[in-house]
C-alpha atoms as a PDB file:
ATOM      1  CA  UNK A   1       4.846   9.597  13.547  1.00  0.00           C
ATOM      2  CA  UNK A   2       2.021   9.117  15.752  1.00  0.00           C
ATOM      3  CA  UNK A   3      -0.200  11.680  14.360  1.00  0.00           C
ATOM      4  CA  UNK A   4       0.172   9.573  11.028  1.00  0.00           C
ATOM      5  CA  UNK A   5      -1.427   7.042  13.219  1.00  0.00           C
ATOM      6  CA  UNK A   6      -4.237   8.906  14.221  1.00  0.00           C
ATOM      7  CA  UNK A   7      -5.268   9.083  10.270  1.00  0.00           C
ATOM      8  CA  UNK A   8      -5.282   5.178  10.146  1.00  0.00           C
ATOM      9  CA  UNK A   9      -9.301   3.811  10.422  1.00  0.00           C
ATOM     10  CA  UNK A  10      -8.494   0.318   9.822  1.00  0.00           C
ATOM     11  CA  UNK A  11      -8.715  -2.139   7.330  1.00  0.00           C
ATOM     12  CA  UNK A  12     -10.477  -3.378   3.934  1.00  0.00           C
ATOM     13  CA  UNK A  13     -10.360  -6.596   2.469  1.00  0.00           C
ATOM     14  CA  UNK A  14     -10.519  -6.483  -1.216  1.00  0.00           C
ATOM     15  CA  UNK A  15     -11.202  -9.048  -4.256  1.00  0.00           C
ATOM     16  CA  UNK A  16     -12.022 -11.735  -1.181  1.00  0.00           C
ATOM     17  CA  UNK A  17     -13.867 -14.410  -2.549  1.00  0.00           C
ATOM     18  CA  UNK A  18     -15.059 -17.998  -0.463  1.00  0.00           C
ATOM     19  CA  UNK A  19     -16.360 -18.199   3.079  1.00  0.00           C
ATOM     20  CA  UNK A  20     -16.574 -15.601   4.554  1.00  0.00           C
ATOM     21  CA  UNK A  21     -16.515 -17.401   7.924  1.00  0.00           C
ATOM     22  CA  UNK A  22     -12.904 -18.432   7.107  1.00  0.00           C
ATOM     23  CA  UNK A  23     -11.847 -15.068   6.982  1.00  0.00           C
ATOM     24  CA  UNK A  24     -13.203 -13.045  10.358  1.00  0.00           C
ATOM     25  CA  UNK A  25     -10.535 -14.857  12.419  1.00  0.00           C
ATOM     26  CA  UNK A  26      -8.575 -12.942  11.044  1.00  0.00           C
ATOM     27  CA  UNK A  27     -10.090  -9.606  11.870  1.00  0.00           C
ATOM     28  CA  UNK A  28      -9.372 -10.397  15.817  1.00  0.00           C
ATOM     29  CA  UNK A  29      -5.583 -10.752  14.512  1.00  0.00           C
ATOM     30  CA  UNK A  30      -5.439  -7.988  12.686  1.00  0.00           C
ATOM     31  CA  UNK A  31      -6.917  -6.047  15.853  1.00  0.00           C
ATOM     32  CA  UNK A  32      -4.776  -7.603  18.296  1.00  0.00           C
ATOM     33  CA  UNK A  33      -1.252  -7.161  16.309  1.00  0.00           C
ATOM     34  CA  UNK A  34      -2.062  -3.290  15.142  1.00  0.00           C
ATOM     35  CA  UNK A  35      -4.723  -1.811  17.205  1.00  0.00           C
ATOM     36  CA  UNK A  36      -7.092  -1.366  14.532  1.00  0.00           C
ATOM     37  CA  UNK A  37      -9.860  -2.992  13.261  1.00  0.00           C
ATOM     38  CA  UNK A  38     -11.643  -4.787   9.934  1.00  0.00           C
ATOM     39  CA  UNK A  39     -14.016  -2.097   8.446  1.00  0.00           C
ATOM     40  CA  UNK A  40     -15.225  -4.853   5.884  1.00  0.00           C
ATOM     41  CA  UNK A  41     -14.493  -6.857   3.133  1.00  0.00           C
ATOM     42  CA  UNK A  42     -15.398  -7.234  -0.380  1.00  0.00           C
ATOM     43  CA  UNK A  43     -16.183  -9.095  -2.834  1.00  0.00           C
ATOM     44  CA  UNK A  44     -13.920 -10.355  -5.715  1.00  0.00           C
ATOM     45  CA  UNK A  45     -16.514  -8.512  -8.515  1.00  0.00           C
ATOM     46  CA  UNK A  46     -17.038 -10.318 -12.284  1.00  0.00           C
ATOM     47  CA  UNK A  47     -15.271  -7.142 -13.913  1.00  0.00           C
ATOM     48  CA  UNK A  48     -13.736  -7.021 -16.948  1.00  0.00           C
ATOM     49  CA  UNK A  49     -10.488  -5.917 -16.061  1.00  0.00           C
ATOM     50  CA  UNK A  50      -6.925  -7.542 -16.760  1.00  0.00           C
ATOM     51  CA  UNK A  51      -4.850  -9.892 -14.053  1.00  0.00           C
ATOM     52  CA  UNK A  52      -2.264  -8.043 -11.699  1.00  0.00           C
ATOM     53  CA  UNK A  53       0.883  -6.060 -13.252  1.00  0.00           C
ATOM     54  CA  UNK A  54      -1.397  -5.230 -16.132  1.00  0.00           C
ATOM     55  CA  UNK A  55       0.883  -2.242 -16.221  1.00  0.00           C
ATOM     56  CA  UNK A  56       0.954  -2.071 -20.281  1.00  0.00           C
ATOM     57  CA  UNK A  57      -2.625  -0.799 -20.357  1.00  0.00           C
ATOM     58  CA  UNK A  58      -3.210   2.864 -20.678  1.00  0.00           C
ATOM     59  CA  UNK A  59      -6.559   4.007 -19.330  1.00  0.00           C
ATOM     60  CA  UNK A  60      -7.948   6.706 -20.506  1.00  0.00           C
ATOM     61  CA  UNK A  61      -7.385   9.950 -18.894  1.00  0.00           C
ATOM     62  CA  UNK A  62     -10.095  11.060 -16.585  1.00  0.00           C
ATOM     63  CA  UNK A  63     -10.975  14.417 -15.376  1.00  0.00           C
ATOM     64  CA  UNK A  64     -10.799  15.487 -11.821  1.00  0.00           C
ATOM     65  CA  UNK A  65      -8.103  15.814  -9.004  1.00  0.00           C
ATOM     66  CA  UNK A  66      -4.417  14.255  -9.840  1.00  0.00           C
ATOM     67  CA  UNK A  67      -3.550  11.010  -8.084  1.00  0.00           C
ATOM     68  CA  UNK A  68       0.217   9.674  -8.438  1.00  0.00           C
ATOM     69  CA  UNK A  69       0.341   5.782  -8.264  1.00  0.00           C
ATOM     70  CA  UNK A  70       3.927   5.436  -7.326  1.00  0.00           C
ATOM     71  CA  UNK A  71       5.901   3.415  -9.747  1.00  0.00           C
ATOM     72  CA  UNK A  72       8.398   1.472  -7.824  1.00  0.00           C
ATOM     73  CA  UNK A  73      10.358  -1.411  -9.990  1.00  0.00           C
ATOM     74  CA  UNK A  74       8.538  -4.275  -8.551  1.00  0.00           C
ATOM     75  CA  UNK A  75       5.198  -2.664  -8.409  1.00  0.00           C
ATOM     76  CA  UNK A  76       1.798  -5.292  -8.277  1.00  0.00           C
ATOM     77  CA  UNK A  77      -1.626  -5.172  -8.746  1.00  0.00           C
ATOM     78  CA  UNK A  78      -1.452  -2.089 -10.837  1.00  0.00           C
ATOM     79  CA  UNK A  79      -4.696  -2.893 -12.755  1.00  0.00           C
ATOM     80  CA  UNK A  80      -6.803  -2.227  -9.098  1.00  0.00           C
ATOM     81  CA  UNK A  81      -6.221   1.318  -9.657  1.00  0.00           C
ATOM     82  CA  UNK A  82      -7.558   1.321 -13.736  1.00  0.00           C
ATOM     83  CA  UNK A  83     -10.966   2.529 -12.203  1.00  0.00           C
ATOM     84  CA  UNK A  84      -9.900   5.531 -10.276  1.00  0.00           C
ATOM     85  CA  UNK A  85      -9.707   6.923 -14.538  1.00  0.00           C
ATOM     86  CA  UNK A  86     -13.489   7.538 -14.347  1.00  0.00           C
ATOM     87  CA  UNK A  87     -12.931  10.181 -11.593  1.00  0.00           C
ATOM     88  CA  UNK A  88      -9.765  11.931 -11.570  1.00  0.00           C
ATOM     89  CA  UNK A  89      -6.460  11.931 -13.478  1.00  0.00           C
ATOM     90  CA  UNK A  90      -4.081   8.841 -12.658  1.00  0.00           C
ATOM     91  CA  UNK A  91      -0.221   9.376 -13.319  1.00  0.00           C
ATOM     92  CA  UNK A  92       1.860   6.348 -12.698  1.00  0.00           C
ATOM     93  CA  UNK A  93       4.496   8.550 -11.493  1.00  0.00           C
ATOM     94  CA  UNK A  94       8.639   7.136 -11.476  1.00  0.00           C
ATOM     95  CA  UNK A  95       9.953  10.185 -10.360  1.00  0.00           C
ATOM     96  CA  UNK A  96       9.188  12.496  -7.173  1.00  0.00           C
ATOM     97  CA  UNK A  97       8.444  15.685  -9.605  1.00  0.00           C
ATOM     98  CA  UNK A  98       5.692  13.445 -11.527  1.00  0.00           C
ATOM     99  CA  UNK A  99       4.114  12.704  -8.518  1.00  0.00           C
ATOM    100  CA  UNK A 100       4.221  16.546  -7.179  1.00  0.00           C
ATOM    101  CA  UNK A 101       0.647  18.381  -6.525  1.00  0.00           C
ATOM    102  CA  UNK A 102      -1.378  14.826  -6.488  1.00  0.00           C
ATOM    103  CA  UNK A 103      -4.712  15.360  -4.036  1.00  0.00           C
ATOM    104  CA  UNK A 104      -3.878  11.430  -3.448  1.00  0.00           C
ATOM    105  CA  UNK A 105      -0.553   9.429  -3.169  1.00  0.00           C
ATOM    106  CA  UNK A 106      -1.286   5.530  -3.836  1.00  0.00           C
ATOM    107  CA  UNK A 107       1.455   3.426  -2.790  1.00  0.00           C
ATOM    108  CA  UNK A 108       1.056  -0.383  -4.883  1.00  0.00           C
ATOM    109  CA  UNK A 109       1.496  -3.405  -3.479  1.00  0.00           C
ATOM    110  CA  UNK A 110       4.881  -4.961  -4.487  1.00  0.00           C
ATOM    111  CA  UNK A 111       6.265  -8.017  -4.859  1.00  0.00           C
ATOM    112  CA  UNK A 112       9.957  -6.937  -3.227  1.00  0.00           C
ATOM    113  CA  UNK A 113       9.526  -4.458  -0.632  1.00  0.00           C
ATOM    114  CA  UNK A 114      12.687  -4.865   0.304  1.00  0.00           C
ATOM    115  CA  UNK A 115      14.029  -3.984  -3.216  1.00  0.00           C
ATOM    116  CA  UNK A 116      11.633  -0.977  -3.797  1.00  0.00           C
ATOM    117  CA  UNK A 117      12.026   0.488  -0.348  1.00  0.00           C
ATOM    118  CA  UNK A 118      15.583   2.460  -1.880  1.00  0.00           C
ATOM    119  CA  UNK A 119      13.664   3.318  -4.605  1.00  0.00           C
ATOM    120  CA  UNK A 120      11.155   4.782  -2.418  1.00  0.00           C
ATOM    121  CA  UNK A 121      13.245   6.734  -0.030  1.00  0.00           C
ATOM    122  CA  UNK A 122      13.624   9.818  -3.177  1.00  0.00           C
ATOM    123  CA  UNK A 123       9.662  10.354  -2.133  1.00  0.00           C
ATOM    124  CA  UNK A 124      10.321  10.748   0.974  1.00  0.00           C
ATOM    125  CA  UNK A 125       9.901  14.300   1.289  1.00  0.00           C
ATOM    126  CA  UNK A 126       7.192  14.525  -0.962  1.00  0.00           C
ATOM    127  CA  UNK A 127       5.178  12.161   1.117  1.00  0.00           C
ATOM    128  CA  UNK A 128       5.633  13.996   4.020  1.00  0.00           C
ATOM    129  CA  UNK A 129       4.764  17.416   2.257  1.00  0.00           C
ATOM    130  CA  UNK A 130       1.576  15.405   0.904  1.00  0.00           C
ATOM    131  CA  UNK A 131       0.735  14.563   5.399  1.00  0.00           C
ATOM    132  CA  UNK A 132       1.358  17.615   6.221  1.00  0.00           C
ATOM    133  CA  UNK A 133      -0.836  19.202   4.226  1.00  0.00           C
ATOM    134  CA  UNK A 134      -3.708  17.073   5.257  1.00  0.00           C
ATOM    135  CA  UNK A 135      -4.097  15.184   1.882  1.00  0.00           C
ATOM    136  CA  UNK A 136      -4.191  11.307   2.072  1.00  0.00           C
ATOM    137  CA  UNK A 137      -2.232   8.360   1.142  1.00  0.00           C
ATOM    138  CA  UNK A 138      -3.405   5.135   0.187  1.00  0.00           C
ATOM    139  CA  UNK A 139      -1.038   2.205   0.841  1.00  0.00           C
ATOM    140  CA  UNK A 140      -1.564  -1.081  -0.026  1.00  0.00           C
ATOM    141  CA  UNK A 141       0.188  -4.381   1.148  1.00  0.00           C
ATOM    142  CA  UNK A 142       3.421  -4.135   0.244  1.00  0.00           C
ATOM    143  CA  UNK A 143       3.368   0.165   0.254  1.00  0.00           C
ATOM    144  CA  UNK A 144       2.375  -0.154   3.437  1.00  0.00           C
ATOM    145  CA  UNK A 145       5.409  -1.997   4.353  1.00  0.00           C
ATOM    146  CA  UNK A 146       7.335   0.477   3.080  1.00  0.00           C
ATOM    147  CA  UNK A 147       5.829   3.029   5.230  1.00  0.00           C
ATOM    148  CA  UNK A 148       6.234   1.132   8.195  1.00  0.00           C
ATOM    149  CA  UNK A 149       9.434   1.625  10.689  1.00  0.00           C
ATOM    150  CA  UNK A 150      10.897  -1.996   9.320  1.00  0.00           C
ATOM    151  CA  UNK A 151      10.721  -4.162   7.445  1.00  0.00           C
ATOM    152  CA  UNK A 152      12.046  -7.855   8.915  1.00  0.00           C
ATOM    153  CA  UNK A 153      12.837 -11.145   7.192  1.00  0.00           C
ATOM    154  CA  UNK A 154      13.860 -13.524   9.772  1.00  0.00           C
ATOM    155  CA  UNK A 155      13.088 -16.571   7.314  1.00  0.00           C
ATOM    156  CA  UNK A 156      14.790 -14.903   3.811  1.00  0.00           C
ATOM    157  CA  UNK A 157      10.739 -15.276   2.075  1.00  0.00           C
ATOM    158  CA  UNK A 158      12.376 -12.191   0.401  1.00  0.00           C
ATOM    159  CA  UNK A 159      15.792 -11.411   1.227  1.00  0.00           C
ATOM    160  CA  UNK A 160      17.064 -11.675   5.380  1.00  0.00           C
ATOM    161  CA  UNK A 161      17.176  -9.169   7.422  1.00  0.00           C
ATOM    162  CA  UNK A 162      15.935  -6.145   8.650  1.00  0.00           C
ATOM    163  CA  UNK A 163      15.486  -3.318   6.480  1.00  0.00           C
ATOM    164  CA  UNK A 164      14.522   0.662   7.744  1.00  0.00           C
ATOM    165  CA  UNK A 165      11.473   1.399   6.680  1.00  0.00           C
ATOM    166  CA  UNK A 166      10.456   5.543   5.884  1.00  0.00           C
ATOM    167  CA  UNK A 167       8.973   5.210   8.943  1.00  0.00           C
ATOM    168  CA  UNK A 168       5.739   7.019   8.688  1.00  0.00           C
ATOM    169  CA  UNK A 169       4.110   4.375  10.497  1.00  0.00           C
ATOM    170  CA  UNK A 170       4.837   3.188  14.035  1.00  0.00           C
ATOM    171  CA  UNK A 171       4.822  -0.582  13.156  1.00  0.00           C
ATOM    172  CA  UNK A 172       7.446  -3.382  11.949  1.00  0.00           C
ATOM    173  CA  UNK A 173       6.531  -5.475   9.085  1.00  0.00           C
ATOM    174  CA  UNK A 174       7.787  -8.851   7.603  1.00  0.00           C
ATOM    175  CA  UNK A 175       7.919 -12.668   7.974  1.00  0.00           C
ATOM    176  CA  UNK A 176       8.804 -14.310  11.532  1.00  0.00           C
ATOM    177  CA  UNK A 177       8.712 -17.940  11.627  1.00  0.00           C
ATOM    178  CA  UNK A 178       6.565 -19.262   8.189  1.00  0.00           C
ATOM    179  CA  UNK A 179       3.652 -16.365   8.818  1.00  0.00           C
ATOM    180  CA  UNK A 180       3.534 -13.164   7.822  1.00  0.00           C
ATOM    181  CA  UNK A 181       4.182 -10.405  11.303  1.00  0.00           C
ATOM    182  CA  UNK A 182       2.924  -6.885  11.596  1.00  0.00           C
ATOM    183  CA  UNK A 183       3.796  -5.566  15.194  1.00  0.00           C
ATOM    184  CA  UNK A 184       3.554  -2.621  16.663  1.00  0.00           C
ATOM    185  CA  UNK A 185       6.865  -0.527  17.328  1.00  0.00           C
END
C-alpha cells in the first residue's frame, strides 16, 4: 500500500471557474487531511464538448497507447476523457479482459461509489498487475474513493455505512457530519 503512496504528487483542480481566491483555502485542507498538496488548478475552458455522462458519444478512435476508462454502472463525467482520442486509443472497458494491456487505467468519477465499488472489486487484480508494472492510474473523485481503504457514510448522502474500499490507497473516504472527509488511515 504505501508504495502506491509514494506515486501520489498531489492534486489538480479541473473545469474551476470564479475566484480563484475562494478556492486556495482549500489547498491548506487538502494538505492538512492527506499529506499532499494543490499542484494547480484550471480553468473551466469554452470547448465544445457535451455535459457530463455524455457516454452515447463515440469518439473517434485515435492512434497511440491503449487507455481503459473503466465502465462502472454509475460512471460520471465520461465526456472529460473524449480528448485523450487525439493521442491514444480509449476503450470504455466493462469487463477486466477489455481493460487488459492498457499503458493507462482511468478510474471515472461516479455518482454511487458505494454501488460501483462491487462492481469494481473484478479489476482488482488487474489494477494491481497495471502498479506493479510501473504503469499509472488515473483516478478521479469518486475512482479515487474506490481505491481508498473505505469508504464511510456517517450521514446516508449515499447509502450509511462503511464500505471496504480495494484499498490501494492508505486513506478513508466519505461524508462525516454535512462535509465531505478524506482522512488518512
Amino acid at each position: 500500500m504505501g508504495e502506491h503512496r509514494r506515486r501520489l504528487l498531489g492534486f489538480a483542480f479541473n473545469k474551476f471557474r470564479g475566484d480563484l481566491a475562494l478556492l486556495k483555502p482549500a489547498y491548506g485542507l487538502l494538505l492538512d487531511w492527506t499529506g499532499l498538496p494543490v499542484l494547480g488548478t484550471l480553468p473551466l475552458l469554452p470547448l465544445a464538448l457535451p455535459e457530463e455522462d455524455g457516454f452515447r458519444y463515440r469518439q473517434p478512435a485515435g492512434n497511440g497507447p491503449k487507455v481503459a476508462i473503466l465502465r462502472y454502472p454509475h460512471a460520471a463525467n465520461l465526456d472529460e476523457f473524449w480528448p485523450l482520442s487525439e493521442l491514444a486509443r480509449p476503450v470504455h472497458a466493462t469487463s477486466p479482459e477489455e481493460a487488459e494491456g492498457a499503458e493507462l487505467l482511468v478510474l471515472p468519477g461516479s455518482r454511487l461509489p458505494a454501488r460501483d465499488l462491487p462492481w469494481l472489486r473484478a479489476f482488482l487484480p488487474l489494477i494491481q498487475r497495471h502498479l506493479e508494472a510501473g504503469k499509472p492510474v488515473l483516478a478521479v473523485c469518486g475512482g479515487a474513493e474506490m481505491l481508498s481503504e473505505a469508504l464511510v457514510d456517517e450521514e446516508g448522502v449515499e447509502e450509511r455505512g462503511q464500505f471496504p474500499g480495494l484499498g490501494l490507497l492508505p486513506t478513508g473516504c466519505g461524508w462525516r457530519g454535512r462535509r465531505r472527509w478524506k482522512g488518512g488511515g
